[in-house]
PDB file of N, CA and C in Angstrom:
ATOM      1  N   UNK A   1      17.898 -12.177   8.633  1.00  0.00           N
ATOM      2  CA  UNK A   1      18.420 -10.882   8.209  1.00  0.00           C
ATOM      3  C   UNK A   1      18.227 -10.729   6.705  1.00  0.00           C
ATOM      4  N   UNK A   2      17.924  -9.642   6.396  1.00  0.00           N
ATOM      5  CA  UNK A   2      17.748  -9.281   4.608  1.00  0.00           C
ATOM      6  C   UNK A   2      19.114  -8.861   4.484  1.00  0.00           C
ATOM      7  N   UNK A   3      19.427  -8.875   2.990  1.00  0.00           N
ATOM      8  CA  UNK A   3      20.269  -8.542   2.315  1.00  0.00           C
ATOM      9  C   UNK A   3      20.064  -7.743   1.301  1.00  0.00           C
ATOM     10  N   UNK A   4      20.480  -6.439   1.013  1.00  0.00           N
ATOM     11  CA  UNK A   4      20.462  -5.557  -0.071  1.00  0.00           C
ATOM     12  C   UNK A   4      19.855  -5.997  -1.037  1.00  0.00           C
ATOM     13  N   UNK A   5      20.476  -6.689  -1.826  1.00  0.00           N
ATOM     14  CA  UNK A   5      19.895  -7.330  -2.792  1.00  0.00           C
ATOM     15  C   UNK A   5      18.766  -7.618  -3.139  1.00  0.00           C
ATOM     16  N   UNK A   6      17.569  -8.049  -1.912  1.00  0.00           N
ATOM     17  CA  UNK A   6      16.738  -8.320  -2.179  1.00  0.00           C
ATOM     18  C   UNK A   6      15.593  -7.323  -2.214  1.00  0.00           C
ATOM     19  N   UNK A   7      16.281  -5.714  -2.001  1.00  0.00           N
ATOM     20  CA  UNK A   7      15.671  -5.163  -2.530  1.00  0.00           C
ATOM     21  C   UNK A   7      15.556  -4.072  -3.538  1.00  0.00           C
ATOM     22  N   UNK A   8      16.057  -5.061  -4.778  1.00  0.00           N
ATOM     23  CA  UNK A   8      16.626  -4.342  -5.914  1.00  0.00           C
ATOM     24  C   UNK A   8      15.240  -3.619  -6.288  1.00  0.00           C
ATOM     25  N   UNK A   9      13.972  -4.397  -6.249  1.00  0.00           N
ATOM     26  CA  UNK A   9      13.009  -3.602  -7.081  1.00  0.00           C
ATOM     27  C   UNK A   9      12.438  -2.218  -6.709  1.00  0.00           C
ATOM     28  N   UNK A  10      12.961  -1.724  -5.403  1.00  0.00           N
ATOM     29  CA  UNK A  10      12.522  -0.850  -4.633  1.00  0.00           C
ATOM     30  C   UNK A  10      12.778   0.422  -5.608  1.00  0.00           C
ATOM     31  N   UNK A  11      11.998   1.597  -6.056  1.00  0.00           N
ATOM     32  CA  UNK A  11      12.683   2.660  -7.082  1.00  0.00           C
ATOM     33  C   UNK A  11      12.254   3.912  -6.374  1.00  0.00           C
ATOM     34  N   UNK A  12      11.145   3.651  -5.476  1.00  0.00           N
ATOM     35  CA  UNK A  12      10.997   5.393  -5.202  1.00  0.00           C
ATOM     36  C   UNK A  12      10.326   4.676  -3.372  1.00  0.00           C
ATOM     37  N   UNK A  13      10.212   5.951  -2.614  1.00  0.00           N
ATOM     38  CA  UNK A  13      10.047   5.748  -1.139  1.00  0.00           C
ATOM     39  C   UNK A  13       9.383   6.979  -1.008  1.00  0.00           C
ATOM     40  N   UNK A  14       8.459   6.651   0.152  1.00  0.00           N
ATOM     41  CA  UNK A  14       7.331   8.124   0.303  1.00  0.00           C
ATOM     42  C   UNK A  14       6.819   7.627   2.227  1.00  0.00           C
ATOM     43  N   UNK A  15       6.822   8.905   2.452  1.00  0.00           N
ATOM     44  CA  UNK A  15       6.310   9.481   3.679  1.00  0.00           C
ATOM     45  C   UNK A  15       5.195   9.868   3.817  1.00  0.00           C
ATOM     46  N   UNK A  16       4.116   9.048   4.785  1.00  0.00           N
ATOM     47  CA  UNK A  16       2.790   9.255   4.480  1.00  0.00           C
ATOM     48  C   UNK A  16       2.256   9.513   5.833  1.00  0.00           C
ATOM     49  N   UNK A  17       1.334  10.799   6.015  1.00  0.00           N
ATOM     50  CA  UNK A  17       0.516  10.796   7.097  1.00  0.00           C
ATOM     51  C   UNK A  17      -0.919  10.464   7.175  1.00  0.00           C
ATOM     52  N   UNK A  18      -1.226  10.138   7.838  1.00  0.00           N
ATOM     53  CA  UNK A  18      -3.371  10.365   7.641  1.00  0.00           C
ATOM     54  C   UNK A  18      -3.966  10.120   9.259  1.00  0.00           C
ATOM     55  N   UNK A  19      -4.777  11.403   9.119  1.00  0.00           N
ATOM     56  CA  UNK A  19      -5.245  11.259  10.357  1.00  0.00           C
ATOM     57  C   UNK A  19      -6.842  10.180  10.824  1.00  0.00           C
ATOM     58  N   UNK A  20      -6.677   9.686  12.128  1.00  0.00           N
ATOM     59  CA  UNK A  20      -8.053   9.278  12.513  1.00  0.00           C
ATOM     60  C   UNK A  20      -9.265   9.510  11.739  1.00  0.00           C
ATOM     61  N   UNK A  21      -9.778   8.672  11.207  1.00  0.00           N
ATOM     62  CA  UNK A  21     -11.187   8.903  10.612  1.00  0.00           C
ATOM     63  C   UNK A  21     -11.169   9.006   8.907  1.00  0.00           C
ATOM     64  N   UNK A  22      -9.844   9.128   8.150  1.00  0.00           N
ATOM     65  CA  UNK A  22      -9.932   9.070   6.767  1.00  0.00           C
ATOM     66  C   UNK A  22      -9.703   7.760   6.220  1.00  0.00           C
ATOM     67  N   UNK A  23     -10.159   7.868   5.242  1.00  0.00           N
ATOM     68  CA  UNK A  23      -9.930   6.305   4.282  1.00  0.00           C
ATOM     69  C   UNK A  23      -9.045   6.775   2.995  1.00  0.00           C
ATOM     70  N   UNK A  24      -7.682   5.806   2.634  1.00  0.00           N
ATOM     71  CA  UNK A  24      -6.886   6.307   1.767  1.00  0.00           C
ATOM     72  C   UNK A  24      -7.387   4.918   0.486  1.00  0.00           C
ATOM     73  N   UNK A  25      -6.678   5.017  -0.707  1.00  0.00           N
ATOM     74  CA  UNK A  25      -6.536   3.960  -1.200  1.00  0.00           C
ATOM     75  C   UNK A  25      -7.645   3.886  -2.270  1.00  0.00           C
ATOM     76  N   UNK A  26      -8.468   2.807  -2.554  1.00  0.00           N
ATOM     77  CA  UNK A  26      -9.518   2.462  -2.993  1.00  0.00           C
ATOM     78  C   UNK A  26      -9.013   1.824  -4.600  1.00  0.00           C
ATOM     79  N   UNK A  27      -8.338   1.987  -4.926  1.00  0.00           N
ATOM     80  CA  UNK A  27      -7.420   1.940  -6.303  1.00  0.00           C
ATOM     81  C   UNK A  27      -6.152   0.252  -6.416  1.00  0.00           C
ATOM     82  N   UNK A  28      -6.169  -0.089  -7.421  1.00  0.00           N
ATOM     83  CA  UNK A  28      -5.190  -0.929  -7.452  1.00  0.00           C
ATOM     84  C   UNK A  28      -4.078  -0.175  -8.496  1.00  0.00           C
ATOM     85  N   UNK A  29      -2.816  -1.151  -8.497  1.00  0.00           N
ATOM     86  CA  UNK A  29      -2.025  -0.833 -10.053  1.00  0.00           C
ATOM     87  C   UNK A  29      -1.667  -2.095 -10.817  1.00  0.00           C
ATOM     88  N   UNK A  30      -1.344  -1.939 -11.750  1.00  0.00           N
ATOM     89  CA  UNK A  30      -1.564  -2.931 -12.550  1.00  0.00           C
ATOM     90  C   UNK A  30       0.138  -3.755 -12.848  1.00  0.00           C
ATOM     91  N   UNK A  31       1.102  -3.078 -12.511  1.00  0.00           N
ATOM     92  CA  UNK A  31       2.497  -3.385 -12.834  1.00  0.00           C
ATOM     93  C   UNK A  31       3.104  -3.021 -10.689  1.00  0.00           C
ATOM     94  N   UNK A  32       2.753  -2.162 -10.196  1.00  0.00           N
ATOM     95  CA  UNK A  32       3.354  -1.649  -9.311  1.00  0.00           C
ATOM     96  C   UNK A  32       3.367  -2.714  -7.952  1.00  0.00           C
ATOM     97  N   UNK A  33       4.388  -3.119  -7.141  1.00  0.00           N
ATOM     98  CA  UNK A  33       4.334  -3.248  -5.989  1.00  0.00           C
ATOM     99  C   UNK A  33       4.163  -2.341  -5.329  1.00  0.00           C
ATOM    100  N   UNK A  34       3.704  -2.578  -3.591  1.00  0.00           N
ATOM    101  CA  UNK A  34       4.475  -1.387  -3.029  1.00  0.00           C
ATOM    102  C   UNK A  34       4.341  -2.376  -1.749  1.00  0.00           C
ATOM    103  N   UNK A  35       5.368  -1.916  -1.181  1.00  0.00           N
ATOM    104  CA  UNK A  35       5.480  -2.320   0.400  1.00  0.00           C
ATOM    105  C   UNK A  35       5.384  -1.051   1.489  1.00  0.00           C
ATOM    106  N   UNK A  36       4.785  -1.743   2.625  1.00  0.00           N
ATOM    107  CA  UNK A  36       4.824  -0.548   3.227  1.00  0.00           C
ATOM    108  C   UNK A  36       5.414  -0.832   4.851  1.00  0.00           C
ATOM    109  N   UNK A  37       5.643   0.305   5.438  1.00  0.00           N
ATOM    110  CA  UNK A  37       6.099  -0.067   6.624  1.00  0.00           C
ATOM    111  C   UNK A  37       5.488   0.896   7.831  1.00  0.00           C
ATOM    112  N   UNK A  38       5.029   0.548   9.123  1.00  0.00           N
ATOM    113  CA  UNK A  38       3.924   1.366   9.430  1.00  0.00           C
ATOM    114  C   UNK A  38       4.412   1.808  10.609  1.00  0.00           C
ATOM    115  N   UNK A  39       5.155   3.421  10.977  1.00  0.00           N
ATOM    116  CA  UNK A  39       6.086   4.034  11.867  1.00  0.00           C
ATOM    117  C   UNK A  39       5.007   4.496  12.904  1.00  0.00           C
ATOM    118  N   UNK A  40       3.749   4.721  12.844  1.00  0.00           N
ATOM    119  CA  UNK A  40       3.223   4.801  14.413  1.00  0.00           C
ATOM    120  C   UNK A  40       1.432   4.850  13.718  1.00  0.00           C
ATOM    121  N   UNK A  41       0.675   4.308  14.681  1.00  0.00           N
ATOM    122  CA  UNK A  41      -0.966   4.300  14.344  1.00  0.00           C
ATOM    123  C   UNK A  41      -0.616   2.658  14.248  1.00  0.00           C
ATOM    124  N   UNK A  42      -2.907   2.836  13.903  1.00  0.00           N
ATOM    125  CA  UNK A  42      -3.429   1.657  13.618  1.00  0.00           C
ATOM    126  C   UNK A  42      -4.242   2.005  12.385  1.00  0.00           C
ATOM    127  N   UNK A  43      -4.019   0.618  11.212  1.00  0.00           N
ATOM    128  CA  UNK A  43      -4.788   1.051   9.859  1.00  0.00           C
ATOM    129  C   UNK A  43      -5.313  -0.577   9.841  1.00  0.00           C
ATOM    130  N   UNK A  44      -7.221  -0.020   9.359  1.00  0.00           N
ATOM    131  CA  UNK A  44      -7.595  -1.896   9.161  1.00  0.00           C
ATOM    132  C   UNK A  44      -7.627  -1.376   7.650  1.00  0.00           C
ATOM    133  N   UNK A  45      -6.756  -2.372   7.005  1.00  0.00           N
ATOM    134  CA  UNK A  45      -7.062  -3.128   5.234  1.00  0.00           C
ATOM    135  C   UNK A  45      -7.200  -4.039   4.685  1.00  0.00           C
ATOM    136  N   UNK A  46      -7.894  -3.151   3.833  1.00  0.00           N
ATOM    137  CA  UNK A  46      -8.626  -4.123   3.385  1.00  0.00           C
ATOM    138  C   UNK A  46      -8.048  -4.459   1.611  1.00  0.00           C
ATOM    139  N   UNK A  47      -8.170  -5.353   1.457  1.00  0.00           N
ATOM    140  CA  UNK A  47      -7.733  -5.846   0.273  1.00  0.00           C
ATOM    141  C   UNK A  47      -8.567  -7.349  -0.619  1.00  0.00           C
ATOM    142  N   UNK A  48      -8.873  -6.731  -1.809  1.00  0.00           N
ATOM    143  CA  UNK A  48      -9.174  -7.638  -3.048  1.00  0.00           C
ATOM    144  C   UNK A  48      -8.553  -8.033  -4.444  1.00  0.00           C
ATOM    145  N   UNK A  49      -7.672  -9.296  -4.396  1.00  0.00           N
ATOM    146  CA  UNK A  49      -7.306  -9.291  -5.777  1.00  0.00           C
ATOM    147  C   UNK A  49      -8.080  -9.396  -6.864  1.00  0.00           C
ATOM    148  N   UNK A  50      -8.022  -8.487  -8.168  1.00  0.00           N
ATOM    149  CA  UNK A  50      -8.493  -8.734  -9.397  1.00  0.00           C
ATOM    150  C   UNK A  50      -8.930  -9.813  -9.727  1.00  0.00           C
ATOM    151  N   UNK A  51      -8.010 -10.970  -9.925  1.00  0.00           N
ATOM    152  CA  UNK A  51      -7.676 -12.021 -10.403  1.00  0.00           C
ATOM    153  C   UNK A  51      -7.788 -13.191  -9.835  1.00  0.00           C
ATOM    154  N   UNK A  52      -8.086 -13.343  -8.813  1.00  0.00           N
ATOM    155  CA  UNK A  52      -8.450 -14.092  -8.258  1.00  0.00           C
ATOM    156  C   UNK A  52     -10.174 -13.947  -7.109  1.00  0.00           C
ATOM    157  N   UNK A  53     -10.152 -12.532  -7.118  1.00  0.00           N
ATOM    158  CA  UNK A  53     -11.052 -12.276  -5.997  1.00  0.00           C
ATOM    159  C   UNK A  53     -10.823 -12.847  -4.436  1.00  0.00           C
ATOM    160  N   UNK A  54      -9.584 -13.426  -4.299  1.00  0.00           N
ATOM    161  CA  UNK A  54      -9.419 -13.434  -2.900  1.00  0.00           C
ATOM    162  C   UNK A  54      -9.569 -12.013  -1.981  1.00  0.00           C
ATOM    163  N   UNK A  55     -10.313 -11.569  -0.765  1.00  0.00           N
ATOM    164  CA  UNK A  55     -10.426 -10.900  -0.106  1.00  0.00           C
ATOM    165  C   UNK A  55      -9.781 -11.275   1.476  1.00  0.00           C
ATOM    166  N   UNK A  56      -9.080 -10.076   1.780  1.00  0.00           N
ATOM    167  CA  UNK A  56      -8.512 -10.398   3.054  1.00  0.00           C
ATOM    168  C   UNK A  56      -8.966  -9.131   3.944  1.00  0.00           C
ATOM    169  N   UNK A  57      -9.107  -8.690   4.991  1.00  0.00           N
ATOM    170  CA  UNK A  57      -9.172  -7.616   6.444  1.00  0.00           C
ATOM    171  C   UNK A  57      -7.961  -7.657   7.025  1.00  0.00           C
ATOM    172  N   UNK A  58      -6.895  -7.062   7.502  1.00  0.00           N
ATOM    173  CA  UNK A  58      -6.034  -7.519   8.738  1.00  0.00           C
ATOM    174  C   UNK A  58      -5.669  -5.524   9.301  1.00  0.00           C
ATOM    175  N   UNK A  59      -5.612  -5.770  10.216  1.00  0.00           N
ATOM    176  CA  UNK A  59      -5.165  -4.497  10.672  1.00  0.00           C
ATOM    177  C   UNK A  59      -3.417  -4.370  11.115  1.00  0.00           C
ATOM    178  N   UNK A  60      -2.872  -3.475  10.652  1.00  0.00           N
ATOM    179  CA  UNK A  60      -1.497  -3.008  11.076  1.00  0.00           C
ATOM    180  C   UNK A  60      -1.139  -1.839  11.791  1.00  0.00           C
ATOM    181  N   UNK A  61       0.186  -1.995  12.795  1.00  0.00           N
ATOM    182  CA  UNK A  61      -0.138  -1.707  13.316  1.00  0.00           C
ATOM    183  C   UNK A  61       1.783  -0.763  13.859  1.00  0.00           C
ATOM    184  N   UNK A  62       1.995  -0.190  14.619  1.00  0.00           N
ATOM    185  CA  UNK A  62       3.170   0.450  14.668  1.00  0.00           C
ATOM    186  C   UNK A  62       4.137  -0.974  14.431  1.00  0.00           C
ATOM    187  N   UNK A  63       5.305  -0.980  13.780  1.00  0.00           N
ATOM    188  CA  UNK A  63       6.198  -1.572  13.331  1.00  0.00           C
ATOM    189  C   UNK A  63       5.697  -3.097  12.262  1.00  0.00           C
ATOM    190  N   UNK A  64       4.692  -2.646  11.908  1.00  0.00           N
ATOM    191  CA  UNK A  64       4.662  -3.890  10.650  1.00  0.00           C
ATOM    192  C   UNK A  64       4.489  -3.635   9.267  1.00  0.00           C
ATOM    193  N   UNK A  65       4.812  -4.612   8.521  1.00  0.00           N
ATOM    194  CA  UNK A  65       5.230  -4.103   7.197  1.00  0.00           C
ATOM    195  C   UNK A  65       4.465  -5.110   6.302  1.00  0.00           C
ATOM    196  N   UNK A  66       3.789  -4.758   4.948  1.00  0.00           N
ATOM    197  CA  UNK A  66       3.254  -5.338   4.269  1.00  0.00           C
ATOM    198  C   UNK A  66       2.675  -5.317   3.105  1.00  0.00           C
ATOM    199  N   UNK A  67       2.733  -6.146   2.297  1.00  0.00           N
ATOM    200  CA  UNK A  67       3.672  -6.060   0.529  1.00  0.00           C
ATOM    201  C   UNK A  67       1.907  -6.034  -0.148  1.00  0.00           C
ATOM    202  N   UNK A  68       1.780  -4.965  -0.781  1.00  0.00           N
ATOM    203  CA  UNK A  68       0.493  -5.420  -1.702  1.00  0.00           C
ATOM    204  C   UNK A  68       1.262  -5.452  -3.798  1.00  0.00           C
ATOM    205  N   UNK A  69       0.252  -6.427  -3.860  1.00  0.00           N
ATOM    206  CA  UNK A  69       0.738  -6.963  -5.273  1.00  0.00           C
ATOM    207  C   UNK A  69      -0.117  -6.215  -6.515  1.00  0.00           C
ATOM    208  N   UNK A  70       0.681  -6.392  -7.321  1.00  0.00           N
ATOM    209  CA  UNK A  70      -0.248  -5.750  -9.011  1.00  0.00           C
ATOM    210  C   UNK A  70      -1.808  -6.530  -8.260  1.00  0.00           C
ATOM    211  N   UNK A  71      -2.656  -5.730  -9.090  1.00  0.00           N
ATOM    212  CA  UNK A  71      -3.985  -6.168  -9.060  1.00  0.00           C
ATOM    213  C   UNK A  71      -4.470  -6.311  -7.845  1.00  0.00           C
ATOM    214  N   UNK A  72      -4.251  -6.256  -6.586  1.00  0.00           N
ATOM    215  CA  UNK A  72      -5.019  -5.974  -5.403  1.00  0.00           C
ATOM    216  C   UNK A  72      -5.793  -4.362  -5.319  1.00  0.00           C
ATOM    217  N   UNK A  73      -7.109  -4.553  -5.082  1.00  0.00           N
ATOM    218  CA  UNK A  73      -7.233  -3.213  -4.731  1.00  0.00           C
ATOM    219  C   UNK A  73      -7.353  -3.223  -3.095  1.00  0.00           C
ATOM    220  N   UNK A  74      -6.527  -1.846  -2.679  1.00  0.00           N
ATOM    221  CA  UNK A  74      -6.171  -1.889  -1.388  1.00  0.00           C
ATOM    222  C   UNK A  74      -7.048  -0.522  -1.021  1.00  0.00           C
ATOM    223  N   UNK A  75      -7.348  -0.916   0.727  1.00  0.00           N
ATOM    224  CA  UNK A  75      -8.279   0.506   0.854  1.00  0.00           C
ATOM    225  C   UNK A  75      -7.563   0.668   2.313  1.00  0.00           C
ATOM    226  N   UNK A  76      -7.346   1.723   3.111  1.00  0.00           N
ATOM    227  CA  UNK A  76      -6.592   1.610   4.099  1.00  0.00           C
ATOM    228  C   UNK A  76      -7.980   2.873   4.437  1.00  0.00           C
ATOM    229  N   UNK A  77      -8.317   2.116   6.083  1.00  0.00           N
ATOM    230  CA  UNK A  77      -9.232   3.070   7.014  1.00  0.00           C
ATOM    231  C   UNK A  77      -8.430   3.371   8.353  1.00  0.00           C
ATOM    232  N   UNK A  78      -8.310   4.044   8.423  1.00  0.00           N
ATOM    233  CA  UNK A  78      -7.469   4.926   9.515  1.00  0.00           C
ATOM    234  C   UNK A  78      -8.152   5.106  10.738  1.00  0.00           C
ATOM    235  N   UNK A  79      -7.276   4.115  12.068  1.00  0.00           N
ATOM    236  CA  UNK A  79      -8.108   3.948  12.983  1.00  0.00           C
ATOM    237  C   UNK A  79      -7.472   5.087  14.372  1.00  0.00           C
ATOM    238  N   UNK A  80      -6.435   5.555  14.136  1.00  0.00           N
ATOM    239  CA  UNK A  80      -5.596   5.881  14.928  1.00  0.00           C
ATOM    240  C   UNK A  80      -4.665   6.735  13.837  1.00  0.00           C
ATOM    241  N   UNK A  81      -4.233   8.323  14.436  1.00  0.00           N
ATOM    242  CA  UNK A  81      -3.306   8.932  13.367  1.00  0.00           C
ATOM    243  C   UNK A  81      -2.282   7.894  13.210  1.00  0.00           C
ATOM    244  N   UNK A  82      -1.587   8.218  12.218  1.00  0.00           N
ATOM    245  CA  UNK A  82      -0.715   7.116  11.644  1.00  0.00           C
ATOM    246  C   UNK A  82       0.446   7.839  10.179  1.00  0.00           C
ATOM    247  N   UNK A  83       1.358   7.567  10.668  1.00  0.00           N
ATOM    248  CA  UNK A  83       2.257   7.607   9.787  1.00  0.00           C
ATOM    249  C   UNK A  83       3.064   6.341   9.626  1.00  0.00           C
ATOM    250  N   UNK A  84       3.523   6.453   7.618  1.00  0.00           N
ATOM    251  CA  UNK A  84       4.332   5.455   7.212  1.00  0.00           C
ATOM    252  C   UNK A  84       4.652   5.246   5.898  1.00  0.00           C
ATOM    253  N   UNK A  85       6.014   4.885   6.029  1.00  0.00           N
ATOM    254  CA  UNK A  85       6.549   4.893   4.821  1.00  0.00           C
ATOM    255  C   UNK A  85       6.151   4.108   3.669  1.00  0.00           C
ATOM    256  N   UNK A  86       5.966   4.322   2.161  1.00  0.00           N
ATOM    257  CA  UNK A  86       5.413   3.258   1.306  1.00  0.00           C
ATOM    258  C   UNK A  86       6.377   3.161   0.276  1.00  0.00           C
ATOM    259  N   UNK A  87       6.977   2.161  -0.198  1.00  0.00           N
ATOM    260  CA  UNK A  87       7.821   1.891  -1.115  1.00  0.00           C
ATOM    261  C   UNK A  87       7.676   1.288  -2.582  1.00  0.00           C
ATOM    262  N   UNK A  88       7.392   2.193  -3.683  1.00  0.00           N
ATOM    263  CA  UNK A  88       7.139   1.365  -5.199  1.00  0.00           C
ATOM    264  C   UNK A  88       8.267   0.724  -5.594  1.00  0.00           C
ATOM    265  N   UNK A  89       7.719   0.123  -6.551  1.00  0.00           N
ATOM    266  CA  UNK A  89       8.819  -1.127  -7.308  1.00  0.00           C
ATOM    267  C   UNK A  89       8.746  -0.057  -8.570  1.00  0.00           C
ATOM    268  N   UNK A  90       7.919   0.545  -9.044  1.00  0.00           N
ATOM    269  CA  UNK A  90       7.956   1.579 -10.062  1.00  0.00           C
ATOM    270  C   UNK A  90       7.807   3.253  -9.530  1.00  0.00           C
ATOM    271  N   UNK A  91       8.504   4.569  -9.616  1.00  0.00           N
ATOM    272  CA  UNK A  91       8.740   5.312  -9.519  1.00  0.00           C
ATOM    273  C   UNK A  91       6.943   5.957  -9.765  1.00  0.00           C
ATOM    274  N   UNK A  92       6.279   6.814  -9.512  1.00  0.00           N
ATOM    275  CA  UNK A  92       4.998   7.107  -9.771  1.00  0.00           C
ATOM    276  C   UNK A  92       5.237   8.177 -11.148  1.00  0.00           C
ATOM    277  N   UNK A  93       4.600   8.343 -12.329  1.00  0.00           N
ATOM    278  CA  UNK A  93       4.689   9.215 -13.270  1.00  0.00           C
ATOM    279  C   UNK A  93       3.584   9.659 -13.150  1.00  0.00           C
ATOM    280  N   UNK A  94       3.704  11.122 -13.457  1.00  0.00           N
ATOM    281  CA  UNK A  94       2.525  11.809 -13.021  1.00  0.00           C
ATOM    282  C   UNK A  94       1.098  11.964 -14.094  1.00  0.00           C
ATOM    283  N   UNK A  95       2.401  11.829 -15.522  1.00  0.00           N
ATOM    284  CA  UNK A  95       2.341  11.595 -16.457  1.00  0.00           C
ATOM    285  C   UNK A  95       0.774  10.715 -17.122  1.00  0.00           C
ATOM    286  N   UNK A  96       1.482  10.013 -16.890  1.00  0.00           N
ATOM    287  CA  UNK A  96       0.907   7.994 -16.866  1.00  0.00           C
ATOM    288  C   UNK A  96       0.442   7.344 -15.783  1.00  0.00           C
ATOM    289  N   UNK A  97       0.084   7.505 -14.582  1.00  0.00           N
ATOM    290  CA  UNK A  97       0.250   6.583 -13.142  1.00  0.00           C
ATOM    291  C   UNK A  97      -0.231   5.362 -13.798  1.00  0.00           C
ATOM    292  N   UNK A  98       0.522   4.585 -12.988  1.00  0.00           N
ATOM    293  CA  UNK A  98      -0.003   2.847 -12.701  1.00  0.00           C
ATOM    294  C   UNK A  98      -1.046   2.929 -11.390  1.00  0.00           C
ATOM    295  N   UNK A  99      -2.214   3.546 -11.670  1.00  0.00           N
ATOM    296  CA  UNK A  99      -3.282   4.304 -10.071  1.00  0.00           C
ATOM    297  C   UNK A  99      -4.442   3.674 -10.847  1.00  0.00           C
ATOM    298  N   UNK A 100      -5.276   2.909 -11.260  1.00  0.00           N
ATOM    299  CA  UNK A 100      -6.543   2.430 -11.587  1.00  0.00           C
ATOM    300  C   UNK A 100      -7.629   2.066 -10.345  1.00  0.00           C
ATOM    301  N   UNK A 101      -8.662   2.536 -10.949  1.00  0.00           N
ATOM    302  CA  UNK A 101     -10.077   2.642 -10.164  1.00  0.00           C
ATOM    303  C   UNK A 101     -10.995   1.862 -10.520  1.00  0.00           C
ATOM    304  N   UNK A 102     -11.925   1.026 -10.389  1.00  0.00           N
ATOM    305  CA  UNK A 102     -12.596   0.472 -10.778  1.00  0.00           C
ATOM    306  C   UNK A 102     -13.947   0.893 -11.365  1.00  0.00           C
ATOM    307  N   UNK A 103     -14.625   1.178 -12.388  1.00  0.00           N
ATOM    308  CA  UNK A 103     -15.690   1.993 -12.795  1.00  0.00           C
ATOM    309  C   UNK A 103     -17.110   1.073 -12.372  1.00  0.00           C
ATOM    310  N   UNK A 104     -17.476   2.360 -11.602  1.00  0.00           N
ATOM    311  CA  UNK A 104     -18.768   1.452 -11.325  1.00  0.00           C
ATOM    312  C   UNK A 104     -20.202   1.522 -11.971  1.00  0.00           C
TER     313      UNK A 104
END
């Protein structure tokens, strides 16, 4: 069981749809967590850390949840409509974003 507490860093929460056939993502941040939690669909992601260049694939899927870190760039391909909630550790400024792209 979790306890409150452990999710002090949580600051802002968002509701996300995307249908069959789009690709979201492509971007890392440089300070931001986010966790996500995945309320119905199938998404394969893909993910590369900066800093290490570890690369991973895994697909998710209705009820799983899963934490990407500063410096991963994450790409989410949408296999199945899909909605789900995503949770920052930093609030998004529209201002400033913590949203980086890689220049190619």
């Amino acid at each position: 069981m979790f306890g409150i507490g452990q999710f002090h860093w949580m600051k802002e929460a968002n509701y996300i749809e995307s249908k069959k056939g789009s690709t979201r993502g492509g971007h890392y941040h440089k300070k931001t967590k986010e966790l996500f939690f995945i309320i119905e669909g199938k998404i394969k992601v893909k993910v590369e850390n900066l800093n290490t260049n570890h690369q991973k694939t895994f697909t998710v899927n209705k009820m799983d949840i899963f934490l990407i870190e500063p410096y991963d760039i994450h790409t989410f391909c949408i296999l199945e409509d899909a909605k789900w909630i995503n949770v920052l550790s930093c609030p998004m400024n529209l201002e400033k974003p913590d949203l980086h792209v890689l220049k190619k």
